[in-house]
C-alpha atoms as a PDB file:
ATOM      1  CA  UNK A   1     -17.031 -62.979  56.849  1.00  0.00           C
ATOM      2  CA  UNK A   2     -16.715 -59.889  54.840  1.00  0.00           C
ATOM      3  CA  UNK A   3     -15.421 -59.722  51.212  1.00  0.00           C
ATOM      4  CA  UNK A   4     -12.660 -57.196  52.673  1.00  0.00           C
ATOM      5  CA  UNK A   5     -11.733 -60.374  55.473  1.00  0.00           C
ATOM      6  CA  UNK A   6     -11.866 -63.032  52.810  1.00  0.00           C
ATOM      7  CA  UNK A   7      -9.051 -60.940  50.287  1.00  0.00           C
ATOM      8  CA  UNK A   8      -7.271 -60.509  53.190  1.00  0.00           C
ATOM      9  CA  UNK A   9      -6.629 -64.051  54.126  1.00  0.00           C
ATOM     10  CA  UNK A  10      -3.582 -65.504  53.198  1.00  0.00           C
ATOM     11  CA  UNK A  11      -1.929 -62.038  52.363  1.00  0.00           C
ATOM     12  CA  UNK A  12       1.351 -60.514  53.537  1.00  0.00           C
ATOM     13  CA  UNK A  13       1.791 -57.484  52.097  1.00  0.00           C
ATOM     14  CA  UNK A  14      -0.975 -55.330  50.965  1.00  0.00           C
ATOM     15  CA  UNK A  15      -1.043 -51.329  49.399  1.00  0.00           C
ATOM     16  CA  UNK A  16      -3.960 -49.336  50.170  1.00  0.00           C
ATOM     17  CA  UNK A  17      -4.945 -46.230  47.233  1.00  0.00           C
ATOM     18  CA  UNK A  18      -6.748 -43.570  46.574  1.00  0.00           C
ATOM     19  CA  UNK A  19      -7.876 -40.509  43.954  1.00  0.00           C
ATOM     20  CA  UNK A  20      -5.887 -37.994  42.546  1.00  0.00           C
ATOM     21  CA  UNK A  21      -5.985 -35.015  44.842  1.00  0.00           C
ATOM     22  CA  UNK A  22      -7.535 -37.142  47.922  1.00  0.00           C
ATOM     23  CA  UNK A  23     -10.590 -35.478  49.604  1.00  0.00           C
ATOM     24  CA  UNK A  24     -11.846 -36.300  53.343  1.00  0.00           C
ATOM     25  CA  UNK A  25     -13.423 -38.937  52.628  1.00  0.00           C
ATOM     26  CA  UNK A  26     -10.607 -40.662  50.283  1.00  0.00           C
ATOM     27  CA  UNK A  27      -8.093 -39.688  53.053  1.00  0.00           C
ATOM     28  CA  UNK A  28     -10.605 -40.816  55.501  1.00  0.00           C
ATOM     29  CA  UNK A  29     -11.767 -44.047  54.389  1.00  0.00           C
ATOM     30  CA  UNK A  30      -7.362 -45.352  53.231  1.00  0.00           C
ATOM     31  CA  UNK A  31      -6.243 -44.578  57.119  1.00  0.00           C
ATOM     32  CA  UNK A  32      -9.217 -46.639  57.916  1.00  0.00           C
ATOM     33  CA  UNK A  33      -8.581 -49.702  56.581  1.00  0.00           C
ATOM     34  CA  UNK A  34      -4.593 -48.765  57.208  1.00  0.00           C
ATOM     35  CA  UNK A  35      -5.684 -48.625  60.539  1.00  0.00           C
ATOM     36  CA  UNK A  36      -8.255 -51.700  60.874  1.00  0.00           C
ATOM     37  CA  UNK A  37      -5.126 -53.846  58.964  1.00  0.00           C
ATOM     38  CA  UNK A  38      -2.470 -52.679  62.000  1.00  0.00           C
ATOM     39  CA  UNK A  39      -4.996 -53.574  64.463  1.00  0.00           C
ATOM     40  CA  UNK A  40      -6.610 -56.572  63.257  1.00  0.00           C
ATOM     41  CA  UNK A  41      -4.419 -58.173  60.980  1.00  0.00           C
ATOM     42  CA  UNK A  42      -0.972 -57.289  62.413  1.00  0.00           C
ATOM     43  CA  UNK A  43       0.912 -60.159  60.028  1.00  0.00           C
ATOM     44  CA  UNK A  44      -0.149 -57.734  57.008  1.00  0.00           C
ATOM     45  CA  UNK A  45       2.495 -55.460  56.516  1.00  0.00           C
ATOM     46  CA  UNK A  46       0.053 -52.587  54.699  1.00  0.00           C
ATOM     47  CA  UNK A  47       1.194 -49.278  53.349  1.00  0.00           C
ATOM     48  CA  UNK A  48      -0.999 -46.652  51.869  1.00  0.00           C
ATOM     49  CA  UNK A  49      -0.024 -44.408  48.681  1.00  0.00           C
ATOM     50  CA  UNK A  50      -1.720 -41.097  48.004  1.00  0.00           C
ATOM     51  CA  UNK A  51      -1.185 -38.002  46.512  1.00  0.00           C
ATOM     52  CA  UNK A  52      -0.071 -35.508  49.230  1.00  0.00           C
ATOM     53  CA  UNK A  53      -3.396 -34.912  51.385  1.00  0.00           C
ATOM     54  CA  UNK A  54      -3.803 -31.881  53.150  1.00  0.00           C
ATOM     55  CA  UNK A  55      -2.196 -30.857  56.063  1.00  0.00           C
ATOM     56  CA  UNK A  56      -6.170 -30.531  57.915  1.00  0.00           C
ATOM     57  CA  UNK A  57      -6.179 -34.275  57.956  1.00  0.00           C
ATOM     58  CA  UNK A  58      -2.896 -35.138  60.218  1.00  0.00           C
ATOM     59  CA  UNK A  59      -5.029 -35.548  63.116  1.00  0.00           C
ATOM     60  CA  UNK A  60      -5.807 -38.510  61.637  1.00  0.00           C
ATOM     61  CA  UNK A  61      -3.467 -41.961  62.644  1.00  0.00           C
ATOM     62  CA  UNK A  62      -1.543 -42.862  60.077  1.00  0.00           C
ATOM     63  CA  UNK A  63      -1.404 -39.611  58.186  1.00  0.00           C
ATOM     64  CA  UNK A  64       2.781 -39.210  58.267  1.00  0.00           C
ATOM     65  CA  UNK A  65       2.910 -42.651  56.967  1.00  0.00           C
ATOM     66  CA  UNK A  66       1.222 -42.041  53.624  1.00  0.00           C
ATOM     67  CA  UNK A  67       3.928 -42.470  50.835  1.00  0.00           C
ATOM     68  CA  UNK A  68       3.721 -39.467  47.992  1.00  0.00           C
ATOM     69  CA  UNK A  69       5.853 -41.491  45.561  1.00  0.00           C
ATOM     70  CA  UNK A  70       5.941 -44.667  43.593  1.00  0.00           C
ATOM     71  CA  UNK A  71       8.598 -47.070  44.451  1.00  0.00           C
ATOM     72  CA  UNK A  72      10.697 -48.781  41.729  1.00  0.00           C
ATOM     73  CA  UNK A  73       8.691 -52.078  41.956  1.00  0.00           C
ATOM     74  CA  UNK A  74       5.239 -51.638  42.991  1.00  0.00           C
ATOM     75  CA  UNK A  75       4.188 -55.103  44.206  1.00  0.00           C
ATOM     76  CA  UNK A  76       1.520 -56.632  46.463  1.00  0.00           C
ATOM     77  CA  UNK A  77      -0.014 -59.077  47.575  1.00  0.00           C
ATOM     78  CA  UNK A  78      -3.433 -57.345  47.993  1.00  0.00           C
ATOM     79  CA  UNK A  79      -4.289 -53.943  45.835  1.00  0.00           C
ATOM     80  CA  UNK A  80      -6.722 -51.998  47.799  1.00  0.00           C
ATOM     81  CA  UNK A  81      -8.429 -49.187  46.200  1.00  0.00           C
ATOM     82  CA  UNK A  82     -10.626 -46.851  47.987  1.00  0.00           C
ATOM     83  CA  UNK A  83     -13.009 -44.225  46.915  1.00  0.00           C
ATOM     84  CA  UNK A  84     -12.139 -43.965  43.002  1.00  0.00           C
ATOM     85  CA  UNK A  85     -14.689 -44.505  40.406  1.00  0.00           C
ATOM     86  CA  UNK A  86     -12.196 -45.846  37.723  1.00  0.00           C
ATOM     87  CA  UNK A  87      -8.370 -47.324  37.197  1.00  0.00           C
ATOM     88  CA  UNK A  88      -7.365 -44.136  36.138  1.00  0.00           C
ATOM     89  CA  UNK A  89      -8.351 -41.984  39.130  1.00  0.00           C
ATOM     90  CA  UNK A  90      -5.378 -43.682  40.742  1.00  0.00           C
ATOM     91  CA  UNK A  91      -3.107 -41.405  38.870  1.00  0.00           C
ATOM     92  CA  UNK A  92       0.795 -42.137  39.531  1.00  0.00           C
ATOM     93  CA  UNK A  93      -0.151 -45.208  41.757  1.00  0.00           C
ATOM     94  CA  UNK A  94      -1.925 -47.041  38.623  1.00  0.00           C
ATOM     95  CA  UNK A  95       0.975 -49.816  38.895  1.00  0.00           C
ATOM     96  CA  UNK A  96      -0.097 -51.540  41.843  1.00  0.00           C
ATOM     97  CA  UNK A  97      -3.282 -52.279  40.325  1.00  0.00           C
ATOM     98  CA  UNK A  98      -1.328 -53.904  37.550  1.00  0.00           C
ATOM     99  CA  UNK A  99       1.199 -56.234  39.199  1.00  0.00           C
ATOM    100  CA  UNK A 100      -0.864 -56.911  42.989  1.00  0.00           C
ATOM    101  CA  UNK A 101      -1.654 -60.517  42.933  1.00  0.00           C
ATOM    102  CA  UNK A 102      -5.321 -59.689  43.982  1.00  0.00           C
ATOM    103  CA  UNK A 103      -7.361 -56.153  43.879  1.00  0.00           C
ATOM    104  CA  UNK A 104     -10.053 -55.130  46.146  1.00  0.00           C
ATOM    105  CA  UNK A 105     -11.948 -52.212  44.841  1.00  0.00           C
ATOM    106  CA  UNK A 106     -14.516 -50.597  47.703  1.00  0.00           C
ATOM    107  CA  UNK A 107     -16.303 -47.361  46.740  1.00  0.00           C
ATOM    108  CA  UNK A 108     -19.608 -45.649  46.770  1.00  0.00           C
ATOM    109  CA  UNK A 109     -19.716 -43.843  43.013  1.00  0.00           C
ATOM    110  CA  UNK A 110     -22.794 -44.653  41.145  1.00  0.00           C
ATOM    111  CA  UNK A 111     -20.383 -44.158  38.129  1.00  0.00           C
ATOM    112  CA  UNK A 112     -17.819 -46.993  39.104  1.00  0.00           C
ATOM    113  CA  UNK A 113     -16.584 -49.035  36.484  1.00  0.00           C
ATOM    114  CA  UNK A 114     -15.845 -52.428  38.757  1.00  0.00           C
ATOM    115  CA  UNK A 115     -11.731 -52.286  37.881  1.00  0.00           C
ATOM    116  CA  UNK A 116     -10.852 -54.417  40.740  1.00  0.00           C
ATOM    117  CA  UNK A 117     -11.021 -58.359  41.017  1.00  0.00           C
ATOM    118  CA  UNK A 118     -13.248 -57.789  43.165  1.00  0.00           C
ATOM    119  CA  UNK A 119     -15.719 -54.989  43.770  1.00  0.00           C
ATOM    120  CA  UNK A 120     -17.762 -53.764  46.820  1.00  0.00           C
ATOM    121  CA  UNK A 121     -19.702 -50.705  45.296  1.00  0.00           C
ATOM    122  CA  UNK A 122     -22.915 -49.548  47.030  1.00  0.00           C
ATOM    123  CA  UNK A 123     -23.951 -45.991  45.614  1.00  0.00           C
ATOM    124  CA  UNK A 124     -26.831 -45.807  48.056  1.00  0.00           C
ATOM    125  CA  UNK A 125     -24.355 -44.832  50.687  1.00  0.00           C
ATOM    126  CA  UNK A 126     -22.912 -41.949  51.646  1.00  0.00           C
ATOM    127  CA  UNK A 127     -19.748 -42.207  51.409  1.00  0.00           C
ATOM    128  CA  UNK A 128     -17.084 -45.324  50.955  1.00  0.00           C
ATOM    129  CA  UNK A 129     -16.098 -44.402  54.866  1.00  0.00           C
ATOM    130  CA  UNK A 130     -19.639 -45.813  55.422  1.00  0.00           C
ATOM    131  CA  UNK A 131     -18.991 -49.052  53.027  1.00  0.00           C
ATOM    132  CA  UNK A 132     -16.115 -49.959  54.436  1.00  0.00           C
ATOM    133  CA  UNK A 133     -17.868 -49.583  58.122  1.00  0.00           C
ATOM    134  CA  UNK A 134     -19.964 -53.020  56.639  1.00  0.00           C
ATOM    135  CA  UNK A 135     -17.168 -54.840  55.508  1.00  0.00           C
ATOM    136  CA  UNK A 136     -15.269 -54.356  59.265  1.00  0.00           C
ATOM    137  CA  UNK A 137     -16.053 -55.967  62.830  1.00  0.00           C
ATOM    138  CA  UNK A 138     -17.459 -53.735  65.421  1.00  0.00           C
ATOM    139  CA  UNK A 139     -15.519 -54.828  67.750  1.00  0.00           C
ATOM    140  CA  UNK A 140     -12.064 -54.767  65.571  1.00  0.00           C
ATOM    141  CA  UNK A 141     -12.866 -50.836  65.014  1.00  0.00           C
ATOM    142  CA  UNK A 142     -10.534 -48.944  67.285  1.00  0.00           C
ATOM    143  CA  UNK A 143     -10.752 -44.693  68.321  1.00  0.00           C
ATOM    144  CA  UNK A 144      -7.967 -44.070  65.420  1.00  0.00           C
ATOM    145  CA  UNK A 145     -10.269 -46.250  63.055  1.00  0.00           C
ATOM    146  CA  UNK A 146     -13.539 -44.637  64.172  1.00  0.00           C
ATOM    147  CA  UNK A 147     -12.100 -40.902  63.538  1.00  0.00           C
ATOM    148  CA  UNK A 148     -10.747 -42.086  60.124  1.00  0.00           C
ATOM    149  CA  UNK A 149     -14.650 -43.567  58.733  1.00  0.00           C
ATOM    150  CA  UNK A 150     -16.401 -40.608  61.077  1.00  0.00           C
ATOM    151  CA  UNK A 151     -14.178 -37.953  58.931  1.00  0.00           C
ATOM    152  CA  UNK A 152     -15.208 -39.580  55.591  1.00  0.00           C
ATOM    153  CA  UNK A 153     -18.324 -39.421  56.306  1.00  0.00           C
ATOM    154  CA  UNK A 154     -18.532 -35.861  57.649  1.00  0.00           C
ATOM    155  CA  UNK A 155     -17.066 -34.364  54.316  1.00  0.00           C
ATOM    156  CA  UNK A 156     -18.929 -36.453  51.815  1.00  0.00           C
ATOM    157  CA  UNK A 157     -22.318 -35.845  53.374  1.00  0.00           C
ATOM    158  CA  UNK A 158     -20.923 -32.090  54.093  1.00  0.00           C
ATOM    159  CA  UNK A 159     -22.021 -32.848  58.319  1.00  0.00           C
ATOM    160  CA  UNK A 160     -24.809 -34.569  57.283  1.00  0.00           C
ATOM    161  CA  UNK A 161     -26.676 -32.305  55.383  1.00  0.00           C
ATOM    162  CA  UNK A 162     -26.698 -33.426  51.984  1.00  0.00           C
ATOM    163  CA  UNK A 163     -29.504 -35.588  50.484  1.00  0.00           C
ATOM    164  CA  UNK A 164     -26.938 -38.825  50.238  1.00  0.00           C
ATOM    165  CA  UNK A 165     -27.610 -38.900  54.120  1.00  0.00           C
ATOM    166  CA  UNK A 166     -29.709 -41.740  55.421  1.00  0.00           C
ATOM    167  CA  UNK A 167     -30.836 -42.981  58.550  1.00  0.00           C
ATOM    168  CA  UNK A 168     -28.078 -45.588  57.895  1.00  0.00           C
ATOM    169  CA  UNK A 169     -25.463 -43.019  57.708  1.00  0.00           C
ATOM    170  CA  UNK A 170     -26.582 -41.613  60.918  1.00  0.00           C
ATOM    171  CA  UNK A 171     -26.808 -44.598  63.064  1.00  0.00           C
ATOM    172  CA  UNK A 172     -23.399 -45.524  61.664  1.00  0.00           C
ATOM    173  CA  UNK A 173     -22.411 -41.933  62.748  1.00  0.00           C
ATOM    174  CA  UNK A 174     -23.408 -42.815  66.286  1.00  0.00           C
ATOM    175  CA  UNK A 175     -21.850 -45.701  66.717  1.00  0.00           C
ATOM    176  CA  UNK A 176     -18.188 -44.520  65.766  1.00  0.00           C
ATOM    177  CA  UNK A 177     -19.402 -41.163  68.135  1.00  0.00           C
ATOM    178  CA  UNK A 178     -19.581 -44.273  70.996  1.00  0.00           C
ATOM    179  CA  UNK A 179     -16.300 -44.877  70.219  1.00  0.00           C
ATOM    180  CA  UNK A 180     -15.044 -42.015  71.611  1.00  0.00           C
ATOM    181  CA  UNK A 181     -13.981 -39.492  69.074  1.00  0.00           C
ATOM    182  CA  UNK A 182     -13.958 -35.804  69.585  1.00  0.00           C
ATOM    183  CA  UNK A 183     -16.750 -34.951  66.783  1.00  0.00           C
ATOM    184  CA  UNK A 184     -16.825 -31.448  67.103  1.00  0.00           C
ATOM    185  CA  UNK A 185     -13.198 -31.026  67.001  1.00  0.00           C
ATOM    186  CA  UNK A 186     -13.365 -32.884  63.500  1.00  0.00           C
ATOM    187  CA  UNK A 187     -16.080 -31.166  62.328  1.00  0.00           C
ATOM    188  CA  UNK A 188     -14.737 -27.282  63.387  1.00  0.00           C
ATOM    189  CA  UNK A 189     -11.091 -28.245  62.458  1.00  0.00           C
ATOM    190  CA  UNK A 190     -11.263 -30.285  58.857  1.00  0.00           C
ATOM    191  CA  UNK A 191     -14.340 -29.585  57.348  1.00  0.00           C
ATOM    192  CA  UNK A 192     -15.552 -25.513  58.324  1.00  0.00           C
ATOM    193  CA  UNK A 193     -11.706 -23.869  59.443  1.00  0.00           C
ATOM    194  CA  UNK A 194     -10.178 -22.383  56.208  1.00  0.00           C
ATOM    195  CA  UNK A 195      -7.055 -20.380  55.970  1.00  0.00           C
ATOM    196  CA  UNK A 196      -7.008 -16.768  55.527  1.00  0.00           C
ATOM    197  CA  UNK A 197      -5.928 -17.311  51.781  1.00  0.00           C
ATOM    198  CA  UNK A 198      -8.963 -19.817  51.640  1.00  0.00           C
ATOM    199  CA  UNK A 199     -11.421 -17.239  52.401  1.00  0.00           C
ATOM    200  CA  UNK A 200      -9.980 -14.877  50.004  1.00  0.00           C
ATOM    201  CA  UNK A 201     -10.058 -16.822  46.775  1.00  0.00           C
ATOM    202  CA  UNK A 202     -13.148 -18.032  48.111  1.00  0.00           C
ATOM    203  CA  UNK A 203     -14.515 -14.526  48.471  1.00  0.00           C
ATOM    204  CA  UNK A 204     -13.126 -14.082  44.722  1.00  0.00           C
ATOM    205  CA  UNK A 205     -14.983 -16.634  43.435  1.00  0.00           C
ATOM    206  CA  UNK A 206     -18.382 -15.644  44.506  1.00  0.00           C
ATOM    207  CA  UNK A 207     -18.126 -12.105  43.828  1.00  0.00           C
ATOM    208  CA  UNK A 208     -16.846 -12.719  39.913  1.00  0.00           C
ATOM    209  CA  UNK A 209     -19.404 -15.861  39.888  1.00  0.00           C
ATOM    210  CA  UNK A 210     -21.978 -15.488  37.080  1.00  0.00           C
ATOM    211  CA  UNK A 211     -25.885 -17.159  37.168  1.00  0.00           C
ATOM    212  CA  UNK A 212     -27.697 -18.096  34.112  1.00  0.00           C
ATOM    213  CA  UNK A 213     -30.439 -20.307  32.772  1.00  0.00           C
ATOM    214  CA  UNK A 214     -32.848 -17.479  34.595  1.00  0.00           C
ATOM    215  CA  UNK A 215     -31.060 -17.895  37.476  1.00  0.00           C
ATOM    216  CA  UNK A 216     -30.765 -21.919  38.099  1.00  0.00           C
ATOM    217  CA  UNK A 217     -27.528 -22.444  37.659  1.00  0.00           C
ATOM    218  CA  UNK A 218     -24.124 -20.440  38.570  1.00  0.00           C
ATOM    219  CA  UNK A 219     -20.671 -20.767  37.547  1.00  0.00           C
ATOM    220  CA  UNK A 220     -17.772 -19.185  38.676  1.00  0.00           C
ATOM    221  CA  UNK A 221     -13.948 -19.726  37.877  1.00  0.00           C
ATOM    222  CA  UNK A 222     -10.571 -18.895  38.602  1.00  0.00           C
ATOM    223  CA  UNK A 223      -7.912 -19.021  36.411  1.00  0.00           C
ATOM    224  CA  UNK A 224      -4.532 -20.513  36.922  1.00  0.00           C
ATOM    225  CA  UNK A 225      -3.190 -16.930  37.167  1.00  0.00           C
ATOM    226  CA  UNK A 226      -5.094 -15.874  39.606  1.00  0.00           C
ATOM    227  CA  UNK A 227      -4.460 -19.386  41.870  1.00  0.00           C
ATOM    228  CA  UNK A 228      -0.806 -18.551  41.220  1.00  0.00           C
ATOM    229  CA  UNK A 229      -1.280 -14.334  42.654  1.00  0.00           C
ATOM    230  CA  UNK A 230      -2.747 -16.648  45.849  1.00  0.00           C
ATOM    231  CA  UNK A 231      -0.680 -18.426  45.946  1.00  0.00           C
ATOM    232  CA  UNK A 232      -3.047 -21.473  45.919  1.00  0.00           C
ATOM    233  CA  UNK A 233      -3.627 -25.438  44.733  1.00  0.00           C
ATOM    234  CA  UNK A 234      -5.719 -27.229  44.108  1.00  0.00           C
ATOM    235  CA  UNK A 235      -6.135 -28.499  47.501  1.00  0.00           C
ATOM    236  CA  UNK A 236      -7.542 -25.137  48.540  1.00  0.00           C
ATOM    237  CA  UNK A 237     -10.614 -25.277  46.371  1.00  0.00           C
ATOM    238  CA  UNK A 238     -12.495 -27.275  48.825  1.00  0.00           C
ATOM    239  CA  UNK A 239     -15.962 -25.950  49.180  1.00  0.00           C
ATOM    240  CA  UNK A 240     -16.443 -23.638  46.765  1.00  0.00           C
ATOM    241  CA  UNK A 241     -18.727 -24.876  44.788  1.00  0.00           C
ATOM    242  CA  UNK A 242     -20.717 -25.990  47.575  1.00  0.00           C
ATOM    243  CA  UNK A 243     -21.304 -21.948  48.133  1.00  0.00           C
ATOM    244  CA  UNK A 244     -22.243 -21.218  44.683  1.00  0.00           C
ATOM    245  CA  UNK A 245     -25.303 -24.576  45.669  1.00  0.00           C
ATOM    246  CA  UNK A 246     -26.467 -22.427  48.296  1.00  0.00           C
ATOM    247  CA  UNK A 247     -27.368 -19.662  46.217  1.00  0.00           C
ATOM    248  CA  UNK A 248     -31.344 -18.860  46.488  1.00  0.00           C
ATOM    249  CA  UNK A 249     -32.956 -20.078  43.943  1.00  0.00           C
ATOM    250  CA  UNK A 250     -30.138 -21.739  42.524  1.00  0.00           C
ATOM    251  CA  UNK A 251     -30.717 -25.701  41.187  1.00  0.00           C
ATOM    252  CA  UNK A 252     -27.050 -26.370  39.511  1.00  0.00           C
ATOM    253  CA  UNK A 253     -23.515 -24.971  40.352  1.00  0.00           C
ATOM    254  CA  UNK A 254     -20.244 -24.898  38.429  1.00  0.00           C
ATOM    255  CA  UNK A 255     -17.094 -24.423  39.607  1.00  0.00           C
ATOM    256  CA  UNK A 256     -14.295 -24.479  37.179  1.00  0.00           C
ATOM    257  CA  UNK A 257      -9.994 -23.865  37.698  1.00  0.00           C
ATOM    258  CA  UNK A 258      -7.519 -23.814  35.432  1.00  0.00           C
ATOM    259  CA  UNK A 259      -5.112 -26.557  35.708  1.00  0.00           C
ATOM    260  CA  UNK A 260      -2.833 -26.105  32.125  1.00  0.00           C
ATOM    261  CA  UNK A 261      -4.087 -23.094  29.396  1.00  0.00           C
ATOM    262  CA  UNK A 262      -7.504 -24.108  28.429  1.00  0.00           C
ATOM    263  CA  UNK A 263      -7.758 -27.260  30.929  1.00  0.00           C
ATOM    264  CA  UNK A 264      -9.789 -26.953  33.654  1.00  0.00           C
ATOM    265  CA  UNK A 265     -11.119 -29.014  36.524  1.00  0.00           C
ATOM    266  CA  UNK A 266     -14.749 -29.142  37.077  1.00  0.00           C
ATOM    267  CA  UNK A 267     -17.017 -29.414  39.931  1.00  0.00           C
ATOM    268  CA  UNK A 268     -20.352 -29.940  39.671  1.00  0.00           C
ATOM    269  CA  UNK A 269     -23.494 -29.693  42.822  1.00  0.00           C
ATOM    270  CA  UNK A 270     -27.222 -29.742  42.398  1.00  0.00           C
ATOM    271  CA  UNK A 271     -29.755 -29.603  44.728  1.00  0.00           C
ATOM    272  CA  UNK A 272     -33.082 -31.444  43.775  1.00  0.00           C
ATOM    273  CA  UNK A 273     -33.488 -31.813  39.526  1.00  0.00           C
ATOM    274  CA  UNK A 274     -30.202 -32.382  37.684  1.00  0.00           C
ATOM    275  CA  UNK A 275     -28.035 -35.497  37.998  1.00  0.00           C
ATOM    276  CA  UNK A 276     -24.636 -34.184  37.604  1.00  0.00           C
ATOM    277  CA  UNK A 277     -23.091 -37.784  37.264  1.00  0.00           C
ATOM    278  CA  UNK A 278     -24.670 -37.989  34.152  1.00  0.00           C
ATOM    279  CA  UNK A 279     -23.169 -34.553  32.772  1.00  0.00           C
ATOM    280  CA  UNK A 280     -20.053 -35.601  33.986  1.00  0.00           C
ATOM    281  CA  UNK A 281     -20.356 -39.126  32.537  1.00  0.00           C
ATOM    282  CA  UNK A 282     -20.619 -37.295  29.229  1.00  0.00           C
ATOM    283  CA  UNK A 283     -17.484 -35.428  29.353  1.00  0.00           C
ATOM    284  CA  UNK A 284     -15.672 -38.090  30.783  1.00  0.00           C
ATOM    285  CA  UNK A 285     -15.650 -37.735  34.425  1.00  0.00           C
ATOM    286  CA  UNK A 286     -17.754 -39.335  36.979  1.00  0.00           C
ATOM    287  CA  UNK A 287     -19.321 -39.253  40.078  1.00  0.00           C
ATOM    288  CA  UNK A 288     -22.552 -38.919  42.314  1.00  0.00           C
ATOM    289  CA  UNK A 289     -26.044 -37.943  41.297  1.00  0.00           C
ATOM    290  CA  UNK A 290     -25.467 -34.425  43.459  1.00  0.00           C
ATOM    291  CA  UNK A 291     -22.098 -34.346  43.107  1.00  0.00           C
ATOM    292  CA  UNK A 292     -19.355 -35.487  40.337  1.00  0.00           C
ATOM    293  CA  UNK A 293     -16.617 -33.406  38.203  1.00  0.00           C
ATOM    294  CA  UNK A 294     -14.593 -34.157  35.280  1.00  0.00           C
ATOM    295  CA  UNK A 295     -11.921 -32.333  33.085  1.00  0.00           C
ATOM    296  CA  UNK A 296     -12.651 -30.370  29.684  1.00  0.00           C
ATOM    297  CA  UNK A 297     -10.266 -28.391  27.835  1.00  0.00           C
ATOM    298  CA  UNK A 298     -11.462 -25.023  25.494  1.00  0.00           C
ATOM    299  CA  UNK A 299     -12.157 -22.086  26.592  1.00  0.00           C
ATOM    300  CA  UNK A 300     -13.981 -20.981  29.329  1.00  0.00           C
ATOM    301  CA  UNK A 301     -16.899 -19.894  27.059  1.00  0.00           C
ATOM    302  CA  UNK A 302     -16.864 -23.297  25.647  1.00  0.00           C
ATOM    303  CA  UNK A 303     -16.624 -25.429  28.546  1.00  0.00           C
ATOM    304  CA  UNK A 304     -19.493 -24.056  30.038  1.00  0.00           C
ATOM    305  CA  UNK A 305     -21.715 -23.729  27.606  1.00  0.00           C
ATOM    306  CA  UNK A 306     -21.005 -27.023  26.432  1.00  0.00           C
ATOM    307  CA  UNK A 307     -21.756 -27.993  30.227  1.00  0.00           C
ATOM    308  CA  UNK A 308     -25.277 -26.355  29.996  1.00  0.00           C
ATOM    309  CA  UNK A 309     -26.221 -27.750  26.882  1.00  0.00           C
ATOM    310  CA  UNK A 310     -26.665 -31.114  29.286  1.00  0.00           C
ATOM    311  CA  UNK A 311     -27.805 -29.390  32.370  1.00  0.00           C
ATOM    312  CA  UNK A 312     -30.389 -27.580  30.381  1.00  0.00           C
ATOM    313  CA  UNK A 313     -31.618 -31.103  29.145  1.00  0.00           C
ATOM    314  CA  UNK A 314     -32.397 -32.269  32.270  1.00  0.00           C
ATOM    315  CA  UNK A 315     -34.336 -29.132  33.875  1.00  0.00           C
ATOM    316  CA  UNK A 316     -36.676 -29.520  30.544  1.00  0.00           C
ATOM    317  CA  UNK A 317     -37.484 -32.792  32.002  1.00  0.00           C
END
């Protein structure tokens, strides 16, 4: 029996949680289990709390019964937290973690602290879609379960072609395919489609983007201005920095936007050489050994080259 079986036994009421500004595979991996619960453990009444995901995701069962706000008494049975490397990441929905009777924490960052009681980490895998497709029964894995782990999966391997992909991840990828779900419409419609708007602050980006370190590493940024003449969020910075990674010759991309005067969100992406968790370790963040982020305050001139001041470390190795 699987450790996510086990903390469910016994349990009547359990919250399901993810990151601060939820990505695919966040989004992807809490309708999973919110699905796998309904299914499989109908005498759980199981509600999932996230910040509000983007609208891409609503094919996805489930999605118009994610709460965006923290009831008065945040109680549980069972606190189950998906995808986020530490306590904090759960922003607003920190209380359940606090006053659940039991916490389940089930993620795939290299950088995770072990917060919950207990802790199914594996940062071998691709994604924490493809953990939790361990800790389930085949057979208890319905088409509205199998689109929610095949999403994760899609986005945090970006279709399969980033080097966290194994042959694990792509058997795995199979098997949910057996189960019927419409792969290329998930692929087209939440990972490549962008809005017009999208395209144009993504456009923005790469032509003020800026390389350095003889040309291994970029950076680009857009100020909070600028997101504000868009008309944009954060949510619309999805893959951006993942086109500054494809620039030729290019071994480590930045990608920084203003949240508050002099605080800015950071994305980091290498290819081969630099482990970005560790850069982002040391400012606080967290993440993956290709990709992690983190939050600095200065100026722009300051944040990144206090940024490549670690990268630089690690391409002299």
């Amino acid at each position: 029996m699987s450790l996510l079986h086990t903390a469910l036994e016994n349990k009547k009421t359990a919250v399901v949680l993810g990151h601060m500004n939820p990505d695919g595979d966040c989004v992807g991996s809490c309708l999973a289990v919110y699905n796998y619960l309904k299914d499989c453990f109908p005498q759980v009444e199981v509600t999932v709390y996230l910040d509000q995901p983007a609208e891409k995701y609503a094919y996805l069962n489930g999605f118009y019964e994610i709460r965006t706000e923290m009831p008065e008494n945040p109680e549980a049975d069972l606190c189950i937290c998906l995808d986020s490397g530490d306590r904090d990441r759960l922003g607003d929905f920190l209380g359940f973690l606090d006053q659940a009777g039991e916490s389940l924490c089930v993620d795939h960052h290299i950088t995770n602290t072990g917060y919950g009681d207990k802790n199914v980490v594996d940062a071998d895998a691709s994604s924490t879609c493809e953990v939790l497709y361990d800790l389930m029964e085949e057979e208890g894995i319905s088409k509205e379960t199998a689109e929610c782990l095949y999403t994760g999966i899609i986005h945090d391997t970006g279709v399969f072609q980033y080097s966290n992909t194994s042959i694990k991840t792509m058997e795995i990828a199979g098997k949910l395919m057996a189960k019927g779900v419409d792969f290329s419409t998930i692929i087209s419609d939440s990972f490549y489609r962008k809005t017009y708007v999208q395209k144009q602050i993504l456009g923005r980006a790469l032509l003020e983007s800026i390389l350095f370190c003889d040309g291994k590493c970029i950076f680009s940024v857009l100020r909070k201005k600028d997101m504000e003449f868009y008309g944009v969020t954060s949510k619309d910075m999805g893959g951006i920095v993942e086109q500054l990674r494809t620039t030729d010759g290019v071994e480590c991309a930045i990608f920084l936007y203003e949240k508050t005067p002099q605080e800015f969100k950071v994305s980091l992406r290498s290819n081969k050489q630099v482990d970005v968790s560790r850069v982002a370790s040391y400012f606080g963040g967290g993440g993956h050994v290709r990709a992690a982020g983190c939050t600095m305050n200065g100026s722009i001139h300051d944040v990144v080259n206090n940024l490549s001041k670690q990268i630089v470390k690690q391409l002299g190795e």
